[in-house]
PDB file of N, CA and C in Angstrom:
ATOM      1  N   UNK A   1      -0.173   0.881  -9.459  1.00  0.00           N
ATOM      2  CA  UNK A   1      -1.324   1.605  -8.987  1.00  0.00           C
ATOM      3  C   UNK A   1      -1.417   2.908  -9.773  1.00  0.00           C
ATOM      4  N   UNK A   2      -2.352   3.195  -9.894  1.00  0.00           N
ATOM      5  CA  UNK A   2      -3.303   4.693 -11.099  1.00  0.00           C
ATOM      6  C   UNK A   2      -3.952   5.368 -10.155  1.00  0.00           C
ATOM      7  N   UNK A   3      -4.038   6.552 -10.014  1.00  0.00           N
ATOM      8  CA  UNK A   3      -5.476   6.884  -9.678  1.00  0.00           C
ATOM      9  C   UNK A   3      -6.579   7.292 -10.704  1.00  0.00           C
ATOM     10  N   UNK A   4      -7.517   7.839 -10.688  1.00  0.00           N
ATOM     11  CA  UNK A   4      -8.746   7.670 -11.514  1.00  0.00           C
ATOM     12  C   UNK A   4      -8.318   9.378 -12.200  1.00  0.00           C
ATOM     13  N   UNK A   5      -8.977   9.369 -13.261  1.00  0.00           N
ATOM     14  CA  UNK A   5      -8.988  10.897 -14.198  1.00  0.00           C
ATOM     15  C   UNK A   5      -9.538  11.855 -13.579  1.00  0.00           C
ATOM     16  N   UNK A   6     -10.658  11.349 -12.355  1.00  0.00           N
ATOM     17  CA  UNK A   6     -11.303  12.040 -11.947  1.00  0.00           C
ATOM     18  C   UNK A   6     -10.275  12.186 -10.248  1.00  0.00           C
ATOM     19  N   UNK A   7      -9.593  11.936 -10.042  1.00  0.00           N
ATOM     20  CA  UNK A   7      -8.536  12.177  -8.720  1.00  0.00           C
ATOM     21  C   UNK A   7      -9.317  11.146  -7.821  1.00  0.00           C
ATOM     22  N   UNK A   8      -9.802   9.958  -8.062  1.00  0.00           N
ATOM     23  CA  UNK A   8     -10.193   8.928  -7.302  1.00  0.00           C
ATOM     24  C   UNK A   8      -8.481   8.585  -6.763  1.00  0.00           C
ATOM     25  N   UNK A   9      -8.913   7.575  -5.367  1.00  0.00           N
ATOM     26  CA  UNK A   9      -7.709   7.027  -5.195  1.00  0.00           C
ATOM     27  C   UNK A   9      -7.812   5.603  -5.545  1.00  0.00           C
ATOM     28  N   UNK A  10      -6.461   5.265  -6.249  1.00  0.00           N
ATOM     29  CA  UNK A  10      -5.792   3.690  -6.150  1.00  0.00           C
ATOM     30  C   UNK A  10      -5.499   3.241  -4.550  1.00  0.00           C
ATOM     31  N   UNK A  11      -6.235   2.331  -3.804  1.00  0.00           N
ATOM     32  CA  UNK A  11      -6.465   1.659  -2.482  1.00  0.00           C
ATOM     33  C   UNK A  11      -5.478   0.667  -2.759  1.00  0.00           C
ATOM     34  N   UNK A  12      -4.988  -0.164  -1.727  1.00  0.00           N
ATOM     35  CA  UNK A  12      -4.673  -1.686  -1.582  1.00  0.00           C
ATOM     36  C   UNK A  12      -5.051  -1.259  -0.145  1.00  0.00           C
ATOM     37  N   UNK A  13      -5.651  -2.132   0.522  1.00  0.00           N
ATOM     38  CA  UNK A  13      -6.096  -2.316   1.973  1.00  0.00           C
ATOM     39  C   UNK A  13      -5.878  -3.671   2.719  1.00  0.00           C
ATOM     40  N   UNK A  14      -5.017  -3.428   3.934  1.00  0.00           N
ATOM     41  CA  UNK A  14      -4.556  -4.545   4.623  1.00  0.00           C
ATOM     42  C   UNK A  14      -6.117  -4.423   6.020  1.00  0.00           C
ATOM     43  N   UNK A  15      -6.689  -5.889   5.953  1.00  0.00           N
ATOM     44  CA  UNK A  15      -7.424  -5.964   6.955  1.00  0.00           C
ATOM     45  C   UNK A  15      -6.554  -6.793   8.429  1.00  0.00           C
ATOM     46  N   UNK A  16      -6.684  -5.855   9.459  1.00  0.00           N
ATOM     47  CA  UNK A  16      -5.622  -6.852  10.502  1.00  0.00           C
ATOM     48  C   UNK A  16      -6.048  -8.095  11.187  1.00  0.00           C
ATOM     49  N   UNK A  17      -5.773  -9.435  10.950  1.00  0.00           N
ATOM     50  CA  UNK A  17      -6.356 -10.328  11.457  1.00  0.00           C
ATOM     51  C   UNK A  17      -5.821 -10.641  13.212  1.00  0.00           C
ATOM     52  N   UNK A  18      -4.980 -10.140  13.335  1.00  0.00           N
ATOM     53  CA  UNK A  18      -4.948 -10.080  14.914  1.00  0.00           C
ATOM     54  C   UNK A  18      -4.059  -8.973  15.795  1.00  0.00           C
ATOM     55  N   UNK A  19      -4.517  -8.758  16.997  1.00  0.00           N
ATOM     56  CA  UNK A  19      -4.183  -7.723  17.587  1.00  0.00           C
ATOM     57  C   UNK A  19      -2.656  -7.764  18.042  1.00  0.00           C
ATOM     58  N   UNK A  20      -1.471  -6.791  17.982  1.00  0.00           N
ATOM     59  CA  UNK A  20      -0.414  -6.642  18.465  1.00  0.00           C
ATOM     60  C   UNK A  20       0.530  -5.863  17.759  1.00  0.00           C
ATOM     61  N   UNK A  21       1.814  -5.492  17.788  1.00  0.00           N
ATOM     62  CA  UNK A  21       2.656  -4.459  17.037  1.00  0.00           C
ATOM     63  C   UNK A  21       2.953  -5.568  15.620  1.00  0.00           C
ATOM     64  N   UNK A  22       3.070  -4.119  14.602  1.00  0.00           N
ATOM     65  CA  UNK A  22       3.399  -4.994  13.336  1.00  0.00           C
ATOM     66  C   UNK A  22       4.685  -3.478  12.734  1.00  0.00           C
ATOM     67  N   UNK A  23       5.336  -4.631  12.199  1.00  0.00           N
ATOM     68  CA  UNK A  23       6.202  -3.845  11.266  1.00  0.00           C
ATOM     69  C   UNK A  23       5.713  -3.340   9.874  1.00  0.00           C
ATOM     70  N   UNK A  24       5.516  -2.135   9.738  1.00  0.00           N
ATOM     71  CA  UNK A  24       4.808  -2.003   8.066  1.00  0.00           C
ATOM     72  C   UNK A  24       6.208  -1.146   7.449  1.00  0.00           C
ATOM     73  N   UNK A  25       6.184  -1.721   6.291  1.00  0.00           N
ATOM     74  CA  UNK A  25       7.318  -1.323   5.507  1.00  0.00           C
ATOM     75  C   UNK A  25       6.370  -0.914   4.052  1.00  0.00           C
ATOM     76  N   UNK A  26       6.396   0.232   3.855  1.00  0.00           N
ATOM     77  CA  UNK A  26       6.239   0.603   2.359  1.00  0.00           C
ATOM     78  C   UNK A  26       7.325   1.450   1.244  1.00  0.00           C
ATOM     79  N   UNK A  27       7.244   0.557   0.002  1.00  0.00           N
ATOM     80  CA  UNK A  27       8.195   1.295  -0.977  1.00  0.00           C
ATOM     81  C   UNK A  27       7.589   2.056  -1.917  1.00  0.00           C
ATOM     82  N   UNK A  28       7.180   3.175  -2.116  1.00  0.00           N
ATOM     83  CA  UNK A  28       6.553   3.444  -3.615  1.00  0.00           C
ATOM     84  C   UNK A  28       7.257   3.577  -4.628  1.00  0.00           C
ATOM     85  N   UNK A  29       6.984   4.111  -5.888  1.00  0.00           N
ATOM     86  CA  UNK A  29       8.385   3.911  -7.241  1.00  0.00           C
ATOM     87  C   UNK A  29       7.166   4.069  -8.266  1.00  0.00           C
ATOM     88  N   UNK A  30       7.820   5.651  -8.924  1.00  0.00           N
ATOM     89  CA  UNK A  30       7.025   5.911 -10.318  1.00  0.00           C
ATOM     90  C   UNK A  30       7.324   4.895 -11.017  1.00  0.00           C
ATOM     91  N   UNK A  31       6.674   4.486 -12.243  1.00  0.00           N
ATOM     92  CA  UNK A  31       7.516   3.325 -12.732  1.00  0.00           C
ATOM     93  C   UNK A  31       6.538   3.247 -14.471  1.00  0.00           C
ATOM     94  N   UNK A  32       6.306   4.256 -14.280  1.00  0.00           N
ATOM     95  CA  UNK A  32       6.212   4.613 -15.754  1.00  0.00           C
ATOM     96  C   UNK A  32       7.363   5.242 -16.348  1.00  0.00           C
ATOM     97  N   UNK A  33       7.580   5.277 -17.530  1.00  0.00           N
ATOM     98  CA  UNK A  33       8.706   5.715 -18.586  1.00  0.00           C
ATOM     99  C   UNK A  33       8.328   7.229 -18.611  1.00  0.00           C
ATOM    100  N   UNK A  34       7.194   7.296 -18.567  1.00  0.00           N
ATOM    101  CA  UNK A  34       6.778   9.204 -18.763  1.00  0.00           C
ATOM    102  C   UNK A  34       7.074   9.977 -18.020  1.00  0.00           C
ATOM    103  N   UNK A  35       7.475   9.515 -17.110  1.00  0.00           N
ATOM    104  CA  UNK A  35       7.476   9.648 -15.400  1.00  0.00           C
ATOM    105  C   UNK A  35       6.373  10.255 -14.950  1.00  0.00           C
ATOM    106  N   UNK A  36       6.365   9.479 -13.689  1.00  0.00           N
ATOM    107  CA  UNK A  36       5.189   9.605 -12.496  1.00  0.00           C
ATOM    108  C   UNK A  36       5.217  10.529 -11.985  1.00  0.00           C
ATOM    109  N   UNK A  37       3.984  11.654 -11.937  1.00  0.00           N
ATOM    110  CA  UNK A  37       3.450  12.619 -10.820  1.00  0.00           C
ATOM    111  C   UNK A  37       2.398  12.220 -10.162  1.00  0.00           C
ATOM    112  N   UNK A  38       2.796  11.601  -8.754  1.00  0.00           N
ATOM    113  CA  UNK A  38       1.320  11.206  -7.989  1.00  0.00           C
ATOM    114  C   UNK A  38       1.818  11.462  -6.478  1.00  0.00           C
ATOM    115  N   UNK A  39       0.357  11.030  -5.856  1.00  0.00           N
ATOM    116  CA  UNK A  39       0.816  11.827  -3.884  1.00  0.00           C
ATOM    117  C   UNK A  39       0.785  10.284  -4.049  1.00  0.00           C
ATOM    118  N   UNK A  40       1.015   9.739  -2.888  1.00  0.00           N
ATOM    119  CA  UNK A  40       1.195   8.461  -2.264  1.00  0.00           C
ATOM    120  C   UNK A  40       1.214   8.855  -0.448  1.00  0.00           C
ATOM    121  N   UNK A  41       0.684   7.843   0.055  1.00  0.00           N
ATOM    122  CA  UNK A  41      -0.267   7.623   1.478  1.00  0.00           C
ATOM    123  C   UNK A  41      -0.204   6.492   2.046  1.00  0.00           C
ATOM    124  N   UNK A  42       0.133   6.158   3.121  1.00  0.00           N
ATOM    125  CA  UNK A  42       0.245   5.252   4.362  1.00  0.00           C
ATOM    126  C   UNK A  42      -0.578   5.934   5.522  1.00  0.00           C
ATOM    127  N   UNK A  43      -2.177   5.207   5.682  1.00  0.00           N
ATOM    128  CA  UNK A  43      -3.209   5.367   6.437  1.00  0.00           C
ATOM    129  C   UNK A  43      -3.273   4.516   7.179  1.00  0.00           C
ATOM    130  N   UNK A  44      -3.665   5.000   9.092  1.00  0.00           N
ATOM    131  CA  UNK A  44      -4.183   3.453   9.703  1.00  0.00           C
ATOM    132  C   UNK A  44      -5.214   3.644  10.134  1.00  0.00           C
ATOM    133  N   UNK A  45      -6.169   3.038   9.553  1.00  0.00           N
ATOM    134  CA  UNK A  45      -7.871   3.536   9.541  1.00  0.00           C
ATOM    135  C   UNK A  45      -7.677   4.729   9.005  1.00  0.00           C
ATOM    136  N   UNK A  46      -8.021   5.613   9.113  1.00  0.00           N
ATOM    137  CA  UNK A  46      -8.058   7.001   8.418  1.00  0.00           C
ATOM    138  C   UNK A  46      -7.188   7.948   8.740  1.00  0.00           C
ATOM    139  N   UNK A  47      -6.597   7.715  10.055  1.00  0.00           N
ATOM    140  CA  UNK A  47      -5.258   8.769  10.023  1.00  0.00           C
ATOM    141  C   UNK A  47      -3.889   8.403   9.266  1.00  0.00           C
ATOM    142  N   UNK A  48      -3.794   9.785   8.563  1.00  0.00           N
ATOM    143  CA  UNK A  48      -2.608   9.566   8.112  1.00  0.00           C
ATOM    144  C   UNK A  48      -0.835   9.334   8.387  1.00  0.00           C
ATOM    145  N   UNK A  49      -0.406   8.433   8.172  1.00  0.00           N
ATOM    146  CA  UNK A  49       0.799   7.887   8.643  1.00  0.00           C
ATOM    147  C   UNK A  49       2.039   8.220   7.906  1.00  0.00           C
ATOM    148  N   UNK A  50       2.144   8.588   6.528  1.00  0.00           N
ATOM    149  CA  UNK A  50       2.968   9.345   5.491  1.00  0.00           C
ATOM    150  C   UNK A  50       2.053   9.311   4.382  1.00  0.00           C
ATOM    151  N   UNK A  51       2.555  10.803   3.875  1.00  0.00           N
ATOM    152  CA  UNK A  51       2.485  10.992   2.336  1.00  0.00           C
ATOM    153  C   UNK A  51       3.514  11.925   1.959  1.00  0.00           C
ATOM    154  N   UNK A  52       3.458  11.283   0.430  1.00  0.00           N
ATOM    155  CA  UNK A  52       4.497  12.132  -0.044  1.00  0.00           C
ATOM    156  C   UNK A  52       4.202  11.903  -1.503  1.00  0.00           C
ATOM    157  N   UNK A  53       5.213  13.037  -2.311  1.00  0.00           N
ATOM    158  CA  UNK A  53       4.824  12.732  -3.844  1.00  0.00           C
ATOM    159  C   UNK A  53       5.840  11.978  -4.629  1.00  0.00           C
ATOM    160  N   UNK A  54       5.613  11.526  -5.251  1.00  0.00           N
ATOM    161  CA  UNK A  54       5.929  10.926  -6.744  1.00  0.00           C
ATOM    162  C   UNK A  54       6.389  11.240  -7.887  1.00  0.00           C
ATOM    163  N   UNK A  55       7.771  12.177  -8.154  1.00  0.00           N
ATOM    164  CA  UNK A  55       8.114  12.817  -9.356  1.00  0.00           C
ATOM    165  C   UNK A  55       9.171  12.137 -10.061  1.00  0.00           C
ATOM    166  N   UNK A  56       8.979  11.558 -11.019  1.00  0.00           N
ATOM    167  CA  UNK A  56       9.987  10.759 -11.682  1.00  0.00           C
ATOM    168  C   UNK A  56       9.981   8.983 -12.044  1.00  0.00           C
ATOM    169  N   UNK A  57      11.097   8.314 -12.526  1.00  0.00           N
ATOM    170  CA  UNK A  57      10.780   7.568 -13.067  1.00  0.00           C
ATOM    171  C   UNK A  57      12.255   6.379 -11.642  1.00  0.00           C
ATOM    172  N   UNK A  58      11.457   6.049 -10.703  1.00  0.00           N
ATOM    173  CA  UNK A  58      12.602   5.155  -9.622  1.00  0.00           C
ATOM    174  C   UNK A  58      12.437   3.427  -9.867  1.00  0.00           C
ATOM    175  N   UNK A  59      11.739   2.920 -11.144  1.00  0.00           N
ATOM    176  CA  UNK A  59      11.577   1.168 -11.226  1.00  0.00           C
ATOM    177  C   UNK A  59      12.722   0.833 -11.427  1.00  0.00           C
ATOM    178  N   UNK A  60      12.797  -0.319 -12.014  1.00  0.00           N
ATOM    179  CA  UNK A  60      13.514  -1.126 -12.713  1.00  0.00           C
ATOM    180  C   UNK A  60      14.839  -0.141 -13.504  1.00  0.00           C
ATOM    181  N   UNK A  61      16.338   0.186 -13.155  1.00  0.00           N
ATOM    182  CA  UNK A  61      17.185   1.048 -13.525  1.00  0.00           C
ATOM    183  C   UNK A  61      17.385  -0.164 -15.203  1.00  0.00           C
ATOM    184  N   UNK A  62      17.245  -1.342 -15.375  1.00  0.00           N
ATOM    185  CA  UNK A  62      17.319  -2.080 -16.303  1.00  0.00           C
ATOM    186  C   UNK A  62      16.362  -1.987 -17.482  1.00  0.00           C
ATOM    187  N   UNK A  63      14.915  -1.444 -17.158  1.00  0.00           N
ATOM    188  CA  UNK A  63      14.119  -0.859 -17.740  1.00  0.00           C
ATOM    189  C   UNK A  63      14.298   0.327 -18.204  1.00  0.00           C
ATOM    190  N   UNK A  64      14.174   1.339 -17.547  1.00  0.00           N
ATOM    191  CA  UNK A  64      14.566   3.027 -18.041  1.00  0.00           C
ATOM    192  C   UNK A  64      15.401   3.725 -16.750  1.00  0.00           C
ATOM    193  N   UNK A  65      16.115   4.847 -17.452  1.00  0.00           N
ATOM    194  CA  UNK A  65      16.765   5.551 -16.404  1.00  0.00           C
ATOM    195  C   UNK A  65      16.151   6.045 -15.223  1.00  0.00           C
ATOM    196  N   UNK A  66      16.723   5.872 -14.018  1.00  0.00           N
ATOM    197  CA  UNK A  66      16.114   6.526 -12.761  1.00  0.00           C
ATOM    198  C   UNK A  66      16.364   7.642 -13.089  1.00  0.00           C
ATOM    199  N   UNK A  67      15.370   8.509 -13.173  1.00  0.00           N
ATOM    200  CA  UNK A  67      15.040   9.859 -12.919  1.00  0.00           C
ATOM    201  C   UNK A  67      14.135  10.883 -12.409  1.00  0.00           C
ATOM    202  N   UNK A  68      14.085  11.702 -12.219  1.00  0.00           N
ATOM    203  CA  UNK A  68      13.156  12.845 -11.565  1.00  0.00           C
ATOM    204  C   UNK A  68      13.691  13.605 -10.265  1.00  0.00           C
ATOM    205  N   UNK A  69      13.067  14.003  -9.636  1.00  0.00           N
ATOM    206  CA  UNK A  69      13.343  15.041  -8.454  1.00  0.00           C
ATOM    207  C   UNK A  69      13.329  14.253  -7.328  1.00  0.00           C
ATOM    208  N   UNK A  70      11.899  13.346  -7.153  1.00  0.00           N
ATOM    209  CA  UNK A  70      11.735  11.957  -6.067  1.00  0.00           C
ATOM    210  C   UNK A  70      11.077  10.868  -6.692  1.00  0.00           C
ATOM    211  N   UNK A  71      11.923  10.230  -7.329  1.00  0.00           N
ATOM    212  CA  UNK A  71      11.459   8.912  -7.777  1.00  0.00           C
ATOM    213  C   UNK A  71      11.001   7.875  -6.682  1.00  0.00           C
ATOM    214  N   UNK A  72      11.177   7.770  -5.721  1.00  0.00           N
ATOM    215  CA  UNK A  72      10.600   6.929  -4.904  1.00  0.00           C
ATOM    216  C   UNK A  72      10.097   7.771  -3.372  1.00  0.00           C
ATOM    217  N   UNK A  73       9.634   7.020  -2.698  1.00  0.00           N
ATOM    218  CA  UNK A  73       9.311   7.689  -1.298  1.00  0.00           C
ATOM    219  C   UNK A  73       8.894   5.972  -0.661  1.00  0.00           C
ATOM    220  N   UNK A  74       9.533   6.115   0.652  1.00  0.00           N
ATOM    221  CA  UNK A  74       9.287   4.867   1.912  1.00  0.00           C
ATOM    222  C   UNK A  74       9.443   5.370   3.286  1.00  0.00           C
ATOM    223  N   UNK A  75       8.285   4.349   3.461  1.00  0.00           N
ATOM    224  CA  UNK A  75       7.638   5.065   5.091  1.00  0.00           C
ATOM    225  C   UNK A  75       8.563   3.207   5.449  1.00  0.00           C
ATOM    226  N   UNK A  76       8.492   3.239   6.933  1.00  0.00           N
ATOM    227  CA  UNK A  76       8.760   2.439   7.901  1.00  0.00           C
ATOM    228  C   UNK A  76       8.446   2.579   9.494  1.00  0.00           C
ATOM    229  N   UNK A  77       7.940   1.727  10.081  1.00  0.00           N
ATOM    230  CA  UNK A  77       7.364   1.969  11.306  1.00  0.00           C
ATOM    231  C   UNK A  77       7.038   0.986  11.683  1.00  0.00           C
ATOM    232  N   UNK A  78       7.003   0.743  13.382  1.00  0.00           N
ATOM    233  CA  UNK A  78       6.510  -0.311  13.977  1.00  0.00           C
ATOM    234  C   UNK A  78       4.986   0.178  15.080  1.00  0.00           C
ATOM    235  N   UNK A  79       4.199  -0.237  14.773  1.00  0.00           N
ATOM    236  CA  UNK A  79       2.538   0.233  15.017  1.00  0.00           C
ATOM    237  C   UNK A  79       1.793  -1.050  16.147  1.00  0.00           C
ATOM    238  N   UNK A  80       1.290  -0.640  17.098  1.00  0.00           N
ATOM    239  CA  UNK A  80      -0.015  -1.004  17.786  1.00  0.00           C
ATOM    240  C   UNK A  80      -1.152  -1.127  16.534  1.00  0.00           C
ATOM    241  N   UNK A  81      -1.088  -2.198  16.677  1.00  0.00           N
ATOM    242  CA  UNK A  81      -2.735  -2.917  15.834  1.00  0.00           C
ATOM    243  C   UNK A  81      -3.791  -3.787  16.485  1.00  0.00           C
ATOM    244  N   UNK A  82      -5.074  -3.152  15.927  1.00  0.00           N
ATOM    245  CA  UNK A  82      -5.593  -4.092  16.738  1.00  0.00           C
ATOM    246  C   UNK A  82      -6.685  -4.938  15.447  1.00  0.00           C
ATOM    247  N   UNK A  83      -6.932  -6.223  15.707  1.00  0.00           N
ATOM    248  CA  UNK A  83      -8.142  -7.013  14.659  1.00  0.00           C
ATOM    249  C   UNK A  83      -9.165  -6.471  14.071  1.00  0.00           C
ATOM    250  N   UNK A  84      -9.474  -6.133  13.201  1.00  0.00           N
ATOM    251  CA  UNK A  84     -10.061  -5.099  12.622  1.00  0.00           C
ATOM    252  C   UNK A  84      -9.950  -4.004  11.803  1.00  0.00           C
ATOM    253  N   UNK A  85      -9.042  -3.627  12.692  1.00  0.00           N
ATOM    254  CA  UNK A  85      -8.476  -2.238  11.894  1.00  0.00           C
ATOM    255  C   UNK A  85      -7.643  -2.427  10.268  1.00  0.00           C
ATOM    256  N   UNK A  86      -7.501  -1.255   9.708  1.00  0.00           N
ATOM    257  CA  UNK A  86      -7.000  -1.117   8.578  1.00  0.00           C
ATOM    258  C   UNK A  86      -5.639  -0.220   8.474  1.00  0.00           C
ATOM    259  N   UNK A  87      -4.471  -1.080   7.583  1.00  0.00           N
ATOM    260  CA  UNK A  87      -3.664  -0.082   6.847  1.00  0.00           C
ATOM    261  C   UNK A  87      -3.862  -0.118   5.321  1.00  0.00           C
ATOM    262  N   UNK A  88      -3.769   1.114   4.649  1.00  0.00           N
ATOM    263  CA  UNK A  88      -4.438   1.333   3.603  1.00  0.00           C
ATOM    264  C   UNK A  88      -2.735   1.981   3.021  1.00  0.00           C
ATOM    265  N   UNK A  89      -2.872   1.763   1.630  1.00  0.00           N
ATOM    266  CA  UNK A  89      -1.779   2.763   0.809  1.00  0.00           C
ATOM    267  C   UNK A  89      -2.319   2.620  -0.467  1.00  0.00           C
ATOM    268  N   UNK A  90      -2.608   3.935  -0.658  1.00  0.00           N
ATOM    269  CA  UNK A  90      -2.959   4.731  -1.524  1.00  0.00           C
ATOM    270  C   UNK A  90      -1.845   5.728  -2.744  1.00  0.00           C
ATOM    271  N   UNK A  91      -2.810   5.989  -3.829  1.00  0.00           N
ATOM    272  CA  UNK A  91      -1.961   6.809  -4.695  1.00  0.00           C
ATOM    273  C   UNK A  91      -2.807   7.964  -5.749  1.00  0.00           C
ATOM    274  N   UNK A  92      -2.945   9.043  -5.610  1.00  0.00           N
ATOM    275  CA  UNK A  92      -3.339   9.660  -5.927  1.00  0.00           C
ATOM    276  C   UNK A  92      -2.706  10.504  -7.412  1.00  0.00           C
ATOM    277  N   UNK A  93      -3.311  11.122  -8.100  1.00  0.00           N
ATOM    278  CA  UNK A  93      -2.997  11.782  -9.121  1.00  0.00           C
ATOM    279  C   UNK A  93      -1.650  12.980  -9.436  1.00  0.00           C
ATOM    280  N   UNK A  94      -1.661  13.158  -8.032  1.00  0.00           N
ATOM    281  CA  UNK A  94      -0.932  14.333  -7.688  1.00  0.00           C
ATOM    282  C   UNK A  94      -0.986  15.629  -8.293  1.00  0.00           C
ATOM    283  N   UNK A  95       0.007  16.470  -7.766  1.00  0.00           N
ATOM    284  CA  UNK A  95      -0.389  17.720  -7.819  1.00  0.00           C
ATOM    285  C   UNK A  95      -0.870  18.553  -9.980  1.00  0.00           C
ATOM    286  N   UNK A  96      -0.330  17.754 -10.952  1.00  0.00           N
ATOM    287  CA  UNK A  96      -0.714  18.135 -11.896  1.00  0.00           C
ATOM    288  C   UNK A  96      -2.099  18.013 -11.756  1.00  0.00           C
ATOM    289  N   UNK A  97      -2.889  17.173 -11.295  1.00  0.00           N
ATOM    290  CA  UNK A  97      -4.220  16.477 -11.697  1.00  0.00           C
ATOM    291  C   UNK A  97      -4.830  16.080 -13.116  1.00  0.00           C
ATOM    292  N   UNK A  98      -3.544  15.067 -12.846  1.00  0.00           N
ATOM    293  CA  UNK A  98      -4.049  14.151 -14.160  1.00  0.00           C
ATOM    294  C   UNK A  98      -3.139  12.753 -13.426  1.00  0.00           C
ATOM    295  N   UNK A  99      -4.176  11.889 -14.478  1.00  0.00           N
ATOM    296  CA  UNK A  99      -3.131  10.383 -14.433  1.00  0.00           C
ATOM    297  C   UNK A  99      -2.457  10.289 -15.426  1.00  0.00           C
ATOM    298  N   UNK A 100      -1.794  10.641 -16.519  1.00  0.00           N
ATOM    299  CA  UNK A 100      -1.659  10.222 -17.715  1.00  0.00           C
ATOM    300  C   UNK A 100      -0.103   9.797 -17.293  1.00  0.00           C
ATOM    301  N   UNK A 101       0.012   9.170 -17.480  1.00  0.00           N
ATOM    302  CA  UNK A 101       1.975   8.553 -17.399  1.00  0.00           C
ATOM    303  C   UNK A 101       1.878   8.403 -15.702  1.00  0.00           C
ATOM    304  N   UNK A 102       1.399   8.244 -14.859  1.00  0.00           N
ATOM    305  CA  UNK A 102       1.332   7.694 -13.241  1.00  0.00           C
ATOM    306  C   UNK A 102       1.669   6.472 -13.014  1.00  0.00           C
ATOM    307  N   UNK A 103       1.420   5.537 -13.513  1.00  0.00           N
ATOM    308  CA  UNK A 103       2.192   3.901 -13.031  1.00  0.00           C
ATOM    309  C   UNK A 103       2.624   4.114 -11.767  1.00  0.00           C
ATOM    310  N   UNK A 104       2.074   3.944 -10.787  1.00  0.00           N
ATOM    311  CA  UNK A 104       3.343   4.010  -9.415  1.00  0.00           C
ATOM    312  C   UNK A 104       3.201   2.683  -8.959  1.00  0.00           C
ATOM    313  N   UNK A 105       4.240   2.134  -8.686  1.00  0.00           N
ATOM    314  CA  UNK A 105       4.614   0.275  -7.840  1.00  0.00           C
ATOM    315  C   UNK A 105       4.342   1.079  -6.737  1.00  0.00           C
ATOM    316  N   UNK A 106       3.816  -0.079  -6.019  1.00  0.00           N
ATOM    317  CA  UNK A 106       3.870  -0.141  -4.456  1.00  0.00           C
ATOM    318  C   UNK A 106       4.750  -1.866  -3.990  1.00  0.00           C
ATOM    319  N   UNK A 107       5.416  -1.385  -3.245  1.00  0.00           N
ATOM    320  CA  UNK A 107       6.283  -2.866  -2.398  1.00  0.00           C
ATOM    321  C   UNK A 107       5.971  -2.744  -0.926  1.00  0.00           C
ATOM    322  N   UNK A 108       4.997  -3.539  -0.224  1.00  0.00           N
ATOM    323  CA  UNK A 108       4.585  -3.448   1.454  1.00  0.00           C
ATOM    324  C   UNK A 108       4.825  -5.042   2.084  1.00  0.00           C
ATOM    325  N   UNK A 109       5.177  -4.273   3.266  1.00  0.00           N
ATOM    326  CA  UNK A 109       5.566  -6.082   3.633  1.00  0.00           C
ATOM    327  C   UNK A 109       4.931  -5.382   5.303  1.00  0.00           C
ATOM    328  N   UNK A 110       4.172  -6.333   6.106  1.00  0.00           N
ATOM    329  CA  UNK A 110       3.410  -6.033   7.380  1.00  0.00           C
ATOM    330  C   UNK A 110       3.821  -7.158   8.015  1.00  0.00           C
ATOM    331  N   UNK A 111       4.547  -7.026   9.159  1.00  0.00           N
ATOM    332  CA  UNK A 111       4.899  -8.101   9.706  1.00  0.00           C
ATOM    333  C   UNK A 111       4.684  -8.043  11.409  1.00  0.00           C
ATOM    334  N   UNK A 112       3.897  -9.209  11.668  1.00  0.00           N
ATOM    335  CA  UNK A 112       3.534  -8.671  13.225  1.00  0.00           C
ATOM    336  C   UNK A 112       4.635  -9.399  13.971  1.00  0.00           C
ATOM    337  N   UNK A 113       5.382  -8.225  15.052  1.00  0.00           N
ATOM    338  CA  UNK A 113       6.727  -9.021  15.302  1.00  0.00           C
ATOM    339  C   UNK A 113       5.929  -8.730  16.739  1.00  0.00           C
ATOM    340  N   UNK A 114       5.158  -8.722  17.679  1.00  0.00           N
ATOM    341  CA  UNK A 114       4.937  -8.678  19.068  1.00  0.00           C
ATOM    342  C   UNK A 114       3.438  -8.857  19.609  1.00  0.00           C
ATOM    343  N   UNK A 115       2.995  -9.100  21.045  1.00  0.00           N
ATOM    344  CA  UNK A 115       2.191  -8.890  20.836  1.00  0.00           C
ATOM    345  C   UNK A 115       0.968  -7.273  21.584  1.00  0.00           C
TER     346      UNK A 115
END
């Protein structure tokens, strides 16, 4: 995920197909070589659920060295959902405001364990 030059956000949006508690697990991870400066966001519908930033390089240690200040950031939580609604994770430019070297992975797994 990128965000835009212009500080647009990179979306992935989960639509909930049925009502009850779900487990949402998110991983983020700069994962450019330049290393990543970006905010990153866990929304449900529009309130915010975590953010945090993105400094450094946390992918693949087989690829390039883990480095930076916070190469990764993960939210975890178990949530009331109801059909309809949205979880959203997002990635923004962060605080330089630029994208240039941003690459950030996202890893989410939503699992409805109740009802």
């Amino acid at each position: 995920m990128e965000a835009s030059n212009s500080g647009q956000y990179s979306l992935i949006r989960f639509t909930v197909p049925a009502s009850g508690k779900y487990s949402v697990e998110a991983r983020f991870a700069g994962i450019h070589f330049g290393l990543s400066t970006t905010d990153v966001h866990v929304l449900h519908n529009a309130e915010s659920l975590f953010d945090a930033d993105i400094d450094g390089y946390g992918g693949d240690p087989a690829f390039h060295q883990i480095q930076g200040a916070h190469p990764t950031a993960t939210f975890s939580g178990v949530i009331r959902l109801i059909a309809g609604e949205t979880m959203t994770f997002a990635v923004g430019y962060g605080r330089n405001k630029t994208h240039y070297s941003d690459t950030t992975g996202l890893s989410a797994k939503i699992t409805l364990v109740g009802p």
